[in-house]
N, C-alpha and C. Protein backbone atom coordinates (compact mmCIF):
# COMPACT_ATOMS: atom_id res chain seq x y z
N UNK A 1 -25.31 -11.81 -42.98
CA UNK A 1 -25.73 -11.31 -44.27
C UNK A 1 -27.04 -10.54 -44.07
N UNK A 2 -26.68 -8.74 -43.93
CA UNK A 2 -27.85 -8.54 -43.88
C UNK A 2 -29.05 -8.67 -45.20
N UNK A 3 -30.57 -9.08 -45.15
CA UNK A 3 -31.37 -8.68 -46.23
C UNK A 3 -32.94 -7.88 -45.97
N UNK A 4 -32.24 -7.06 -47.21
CA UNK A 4 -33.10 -5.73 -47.59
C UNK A 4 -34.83 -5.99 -47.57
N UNK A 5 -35.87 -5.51 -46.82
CA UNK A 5 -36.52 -5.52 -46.80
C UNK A 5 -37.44 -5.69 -48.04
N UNK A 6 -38.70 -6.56 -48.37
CA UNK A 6 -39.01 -6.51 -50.24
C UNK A 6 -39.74 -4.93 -50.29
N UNK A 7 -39.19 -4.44 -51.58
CA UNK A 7 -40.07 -3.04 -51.53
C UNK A 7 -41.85 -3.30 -51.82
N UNK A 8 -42.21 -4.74 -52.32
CA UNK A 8 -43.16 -4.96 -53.32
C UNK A 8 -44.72 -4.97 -51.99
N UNK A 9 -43.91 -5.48 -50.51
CA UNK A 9 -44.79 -5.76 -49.46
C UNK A 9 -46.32 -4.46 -48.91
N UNK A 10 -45.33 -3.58 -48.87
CA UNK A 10 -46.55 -2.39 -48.54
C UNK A 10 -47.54 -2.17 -49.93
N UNK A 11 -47.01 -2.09 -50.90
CA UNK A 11 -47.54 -2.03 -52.12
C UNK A 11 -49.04 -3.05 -52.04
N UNK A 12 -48.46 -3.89 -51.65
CA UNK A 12 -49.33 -5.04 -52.38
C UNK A 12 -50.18 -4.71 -51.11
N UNK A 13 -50.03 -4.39 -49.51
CA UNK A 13 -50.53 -4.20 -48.62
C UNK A 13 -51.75 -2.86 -48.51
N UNK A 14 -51.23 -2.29 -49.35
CA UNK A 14 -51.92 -1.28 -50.08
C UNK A 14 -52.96 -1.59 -51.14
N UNK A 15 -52.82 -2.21 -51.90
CA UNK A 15 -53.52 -2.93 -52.62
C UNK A 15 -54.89 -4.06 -52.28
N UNK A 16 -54.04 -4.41 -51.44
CA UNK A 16 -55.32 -5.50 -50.22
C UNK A 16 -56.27 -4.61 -49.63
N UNK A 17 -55.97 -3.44 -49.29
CA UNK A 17 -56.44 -3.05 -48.57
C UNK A 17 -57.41 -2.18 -49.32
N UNK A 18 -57.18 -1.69 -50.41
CA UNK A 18 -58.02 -0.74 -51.57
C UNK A 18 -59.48 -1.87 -51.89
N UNK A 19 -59.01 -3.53 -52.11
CA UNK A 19 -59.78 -4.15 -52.68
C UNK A 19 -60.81 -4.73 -51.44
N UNK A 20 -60.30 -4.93 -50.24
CA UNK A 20 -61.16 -5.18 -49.08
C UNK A 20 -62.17 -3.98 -48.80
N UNK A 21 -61.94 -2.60 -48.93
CA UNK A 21 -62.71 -1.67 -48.66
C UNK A 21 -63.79 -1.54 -49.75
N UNK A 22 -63.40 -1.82 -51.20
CA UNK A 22 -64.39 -2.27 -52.09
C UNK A 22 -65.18 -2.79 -51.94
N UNK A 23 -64.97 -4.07 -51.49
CA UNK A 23 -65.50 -5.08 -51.40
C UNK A 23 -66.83 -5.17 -50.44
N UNK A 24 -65.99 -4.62 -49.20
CA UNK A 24 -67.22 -4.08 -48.11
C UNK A 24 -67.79 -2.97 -48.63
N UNK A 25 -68.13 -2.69 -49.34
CA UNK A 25 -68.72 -1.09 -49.85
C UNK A 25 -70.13 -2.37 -50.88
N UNK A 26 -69.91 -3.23 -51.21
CA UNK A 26 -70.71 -3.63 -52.49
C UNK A 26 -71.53 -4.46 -51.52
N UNK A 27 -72.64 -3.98 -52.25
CA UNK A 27 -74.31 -5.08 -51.71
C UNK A 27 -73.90 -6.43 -51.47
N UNK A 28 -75.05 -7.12 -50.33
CA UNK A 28 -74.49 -8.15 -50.61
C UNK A 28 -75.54 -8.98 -50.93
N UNK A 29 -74.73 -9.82 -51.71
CA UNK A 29 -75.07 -11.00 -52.46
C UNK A 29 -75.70 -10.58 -53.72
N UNK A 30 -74.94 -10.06 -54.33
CA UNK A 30 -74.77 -9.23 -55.43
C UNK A 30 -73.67 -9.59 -56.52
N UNK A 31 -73.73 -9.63 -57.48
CA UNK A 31 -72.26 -10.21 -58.39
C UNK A 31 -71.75 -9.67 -58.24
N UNK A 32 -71.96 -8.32 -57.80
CA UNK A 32 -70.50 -6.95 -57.90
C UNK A 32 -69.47 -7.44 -56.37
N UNK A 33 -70.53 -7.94 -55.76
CA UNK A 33 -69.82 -7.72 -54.72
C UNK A 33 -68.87 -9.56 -54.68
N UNK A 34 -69.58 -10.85 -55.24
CA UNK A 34 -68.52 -11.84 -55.59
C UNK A 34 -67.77 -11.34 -56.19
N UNK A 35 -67.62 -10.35 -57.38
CA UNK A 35 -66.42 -10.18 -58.23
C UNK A 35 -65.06 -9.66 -57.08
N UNK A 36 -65.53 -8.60 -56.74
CA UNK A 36 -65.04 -7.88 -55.44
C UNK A 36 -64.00 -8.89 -54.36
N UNK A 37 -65.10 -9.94 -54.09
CA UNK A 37 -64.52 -11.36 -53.27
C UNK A 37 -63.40 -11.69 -53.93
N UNK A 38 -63.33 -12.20 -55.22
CA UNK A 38 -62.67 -13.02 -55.78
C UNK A 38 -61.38 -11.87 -56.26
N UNK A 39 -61.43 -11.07 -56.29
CA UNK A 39 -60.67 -9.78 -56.17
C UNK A 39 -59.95 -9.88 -54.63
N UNK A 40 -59.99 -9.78 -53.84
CA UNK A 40 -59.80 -9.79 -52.45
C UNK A 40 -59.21 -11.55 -52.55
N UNK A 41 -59.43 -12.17 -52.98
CA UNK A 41 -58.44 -13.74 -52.50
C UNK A 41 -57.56 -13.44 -53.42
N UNK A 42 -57.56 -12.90 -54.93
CA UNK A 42 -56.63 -12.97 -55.82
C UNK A 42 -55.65 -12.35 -55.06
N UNK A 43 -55.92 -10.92 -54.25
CA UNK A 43 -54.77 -9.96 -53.91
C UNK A 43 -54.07 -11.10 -52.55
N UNK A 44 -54.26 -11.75 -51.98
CA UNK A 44 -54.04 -12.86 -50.96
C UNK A 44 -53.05 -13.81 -51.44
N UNK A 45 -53.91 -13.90 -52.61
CA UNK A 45 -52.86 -15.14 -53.59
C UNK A 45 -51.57 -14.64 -53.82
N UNK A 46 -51.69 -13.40 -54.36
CA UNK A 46 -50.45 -12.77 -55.18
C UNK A 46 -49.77 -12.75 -53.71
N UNK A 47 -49.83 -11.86 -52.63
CA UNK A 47 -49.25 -11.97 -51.69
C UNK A 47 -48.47 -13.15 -50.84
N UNK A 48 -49.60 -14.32 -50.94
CA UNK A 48 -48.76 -15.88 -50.51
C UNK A 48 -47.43 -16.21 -51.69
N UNK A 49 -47.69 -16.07 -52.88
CA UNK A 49 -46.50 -16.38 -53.52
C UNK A 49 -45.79 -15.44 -53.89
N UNK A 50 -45.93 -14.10 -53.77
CA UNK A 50 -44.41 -12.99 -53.69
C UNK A 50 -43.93 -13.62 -52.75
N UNK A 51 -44.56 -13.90 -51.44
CA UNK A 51 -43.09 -14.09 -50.23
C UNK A 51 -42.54 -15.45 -49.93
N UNK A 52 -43.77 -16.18 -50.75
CA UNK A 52 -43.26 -17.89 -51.02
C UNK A 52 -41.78 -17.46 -51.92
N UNK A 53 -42.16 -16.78 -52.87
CA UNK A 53 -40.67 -16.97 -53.80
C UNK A 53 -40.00 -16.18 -53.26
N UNK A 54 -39.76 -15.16 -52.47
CA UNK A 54 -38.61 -14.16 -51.81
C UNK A 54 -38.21 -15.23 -50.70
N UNK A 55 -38.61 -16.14 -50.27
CA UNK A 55 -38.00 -17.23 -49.41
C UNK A 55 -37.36 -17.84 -50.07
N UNK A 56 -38.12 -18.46 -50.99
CA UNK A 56 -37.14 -19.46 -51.73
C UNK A 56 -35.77 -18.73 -52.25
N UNK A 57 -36.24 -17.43 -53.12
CA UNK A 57 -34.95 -17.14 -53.28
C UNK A 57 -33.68 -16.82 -52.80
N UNK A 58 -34.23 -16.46 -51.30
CA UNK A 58 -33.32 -16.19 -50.09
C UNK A 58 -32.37 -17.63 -49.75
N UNK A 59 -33.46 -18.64 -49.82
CA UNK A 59 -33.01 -19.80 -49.40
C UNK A 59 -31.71 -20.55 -50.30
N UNK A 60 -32.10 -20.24 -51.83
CA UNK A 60 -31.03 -20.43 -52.76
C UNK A 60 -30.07 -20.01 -52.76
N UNK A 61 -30.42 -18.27 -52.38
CA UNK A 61 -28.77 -17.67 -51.88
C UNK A 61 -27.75 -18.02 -50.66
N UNK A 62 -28.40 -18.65 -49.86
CA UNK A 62 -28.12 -19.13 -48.38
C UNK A 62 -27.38 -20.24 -49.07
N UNK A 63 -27.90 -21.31 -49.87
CA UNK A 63 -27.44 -22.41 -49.67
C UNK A 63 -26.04 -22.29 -51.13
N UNK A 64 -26.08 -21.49 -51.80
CA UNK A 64 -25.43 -21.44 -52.72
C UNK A 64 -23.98 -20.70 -51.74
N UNK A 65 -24.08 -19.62 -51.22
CA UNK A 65 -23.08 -19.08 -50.57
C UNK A 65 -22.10 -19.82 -49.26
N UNK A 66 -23.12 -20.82 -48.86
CA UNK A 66 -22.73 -21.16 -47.44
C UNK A 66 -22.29 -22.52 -47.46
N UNK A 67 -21.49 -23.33 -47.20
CA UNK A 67 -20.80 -24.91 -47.54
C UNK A 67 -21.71 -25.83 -46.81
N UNK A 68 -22.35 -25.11 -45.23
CA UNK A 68 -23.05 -25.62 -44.25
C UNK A 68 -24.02 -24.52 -43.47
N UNK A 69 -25.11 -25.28 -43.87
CA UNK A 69 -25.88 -24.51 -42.61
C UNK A 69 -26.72 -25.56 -41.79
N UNK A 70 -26.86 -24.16 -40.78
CA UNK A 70 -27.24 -24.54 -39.09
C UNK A 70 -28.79 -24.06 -38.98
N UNK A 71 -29.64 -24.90 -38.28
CA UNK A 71 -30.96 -24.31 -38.23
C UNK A 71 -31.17 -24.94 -36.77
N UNK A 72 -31.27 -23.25 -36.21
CA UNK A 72 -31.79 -24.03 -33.93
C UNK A 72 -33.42 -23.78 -34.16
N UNK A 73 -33.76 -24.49 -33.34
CA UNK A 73 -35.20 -24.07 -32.69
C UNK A 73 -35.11 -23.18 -31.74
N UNK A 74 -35.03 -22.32 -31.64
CA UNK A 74 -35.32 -21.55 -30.28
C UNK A 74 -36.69 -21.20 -29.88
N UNK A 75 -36.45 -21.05 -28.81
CA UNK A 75 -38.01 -20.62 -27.69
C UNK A 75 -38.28 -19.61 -27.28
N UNK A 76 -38.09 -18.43 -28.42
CA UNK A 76 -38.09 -16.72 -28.21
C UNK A 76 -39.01 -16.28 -27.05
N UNK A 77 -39.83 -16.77 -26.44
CA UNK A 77 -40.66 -16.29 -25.47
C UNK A 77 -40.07 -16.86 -24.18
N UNK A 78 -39.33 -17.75 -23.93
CA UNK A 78 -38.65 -17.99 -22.67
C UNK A 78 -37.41 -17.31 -22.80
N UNK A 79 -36.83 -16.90 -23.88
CA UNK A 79 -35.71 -15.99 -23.89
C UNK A 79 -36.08 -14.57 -23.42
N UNK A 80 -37.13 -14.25 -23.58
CA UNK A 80 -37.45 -12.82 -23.38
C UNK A 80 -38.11 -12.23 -22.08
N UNK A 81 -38.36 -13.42 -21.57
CA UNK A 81 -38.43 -13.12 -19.41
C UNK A 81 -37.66 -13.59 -19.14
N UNK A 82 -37.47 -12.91 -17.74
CA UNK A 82 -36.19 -12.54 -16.89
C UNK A 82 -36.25 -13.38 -15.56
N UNK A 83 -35.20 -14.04 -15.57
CA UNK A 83 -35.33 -15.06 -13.95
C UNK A 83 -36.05 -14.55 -12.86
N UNK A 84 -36.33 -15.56 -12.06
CA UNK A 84 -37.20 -14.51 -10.84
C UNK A 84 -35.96 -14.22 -9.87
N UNK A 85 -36.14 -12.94 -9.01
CA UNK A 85 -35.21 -12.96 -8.10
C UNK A 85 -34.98 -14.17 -6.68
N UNK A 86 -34.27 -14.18 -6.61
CA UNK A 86 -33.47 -15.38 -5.44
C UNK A 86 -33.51 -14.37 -4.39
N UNK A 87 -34.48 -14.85 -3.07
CA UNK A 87 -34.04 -14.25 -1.80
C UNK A 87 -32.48 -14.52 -1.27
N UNK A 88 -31.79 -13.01 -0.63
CA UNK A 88 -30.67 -13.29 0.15
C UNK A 88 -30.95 -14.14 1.45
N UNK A 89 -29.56 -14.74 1.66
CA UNK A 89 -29.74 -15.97 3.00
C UNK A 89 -29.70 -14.82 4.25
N UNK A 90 -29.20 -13.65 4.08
CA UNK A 90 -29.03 -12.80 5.37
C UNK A 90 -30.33 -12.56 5.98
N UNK A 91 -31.26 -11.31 4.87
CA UNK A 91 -32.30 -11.22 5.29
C UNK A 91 -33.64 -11.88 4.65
N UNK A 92 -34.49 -12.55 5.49
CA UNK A 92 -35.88 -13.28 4.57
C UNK A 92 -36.81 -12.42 3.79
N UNK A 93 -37.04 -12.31 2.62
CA UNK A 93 -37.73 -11.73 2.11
C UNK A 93 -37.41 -10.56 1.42
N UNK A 94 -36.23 -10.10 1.31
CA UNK A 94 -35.78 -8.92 0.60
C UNK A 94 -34.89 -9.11 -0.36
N UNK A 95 -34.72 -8.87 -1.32
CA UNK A 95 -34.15 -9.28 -2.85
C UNK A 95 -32.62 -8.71 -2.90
């Protein structure tokens, strides 16, 4: 089942990023520049729970569609190197 990337992610990534450059722009220790702060965690916040709920909702569709599911652990970083080579018994030292 493929799923569609959220359109809402760059947006909001965009957004973080408008309010962090603010933020560093304002004096510090200045109210403008706490407001700024608290501006900058809000955009954090909103971001932790858009993709908290695009999980969950993913997860509802998973479990609503599917009778059984399977969850592996895999170890993506030992999957992704390659055995070492094995010397031949003919000659020593040559692959």
């Amino acid at each position: 089942m493929p799923v569609d990337t959220p359109r809402w992610g760059r947006a909001a990534a965009d957004r973080l990023a408008a309010a962090q450059r603010a933020a560093g722009r304002a004096k510090r220790r200045s109210n403008n520049r706490r407001h700024r702060r608290e501006t900058v965690a809000a955009r954090h916040r909103k971001i932790a729970n858009q993709r908290k709920d695009f999980h969950h909702k993913q997860a509802r569709e998973l479990v609503g569609r599917y009778e059984l599911l399977v969850v592996e652990d895999l170890k993506i970083a030992n999957m992704l190197g390659r055995a070492k080579p094995v010397p031949t018994r003919i000659s020593r030292g040559s692959f």
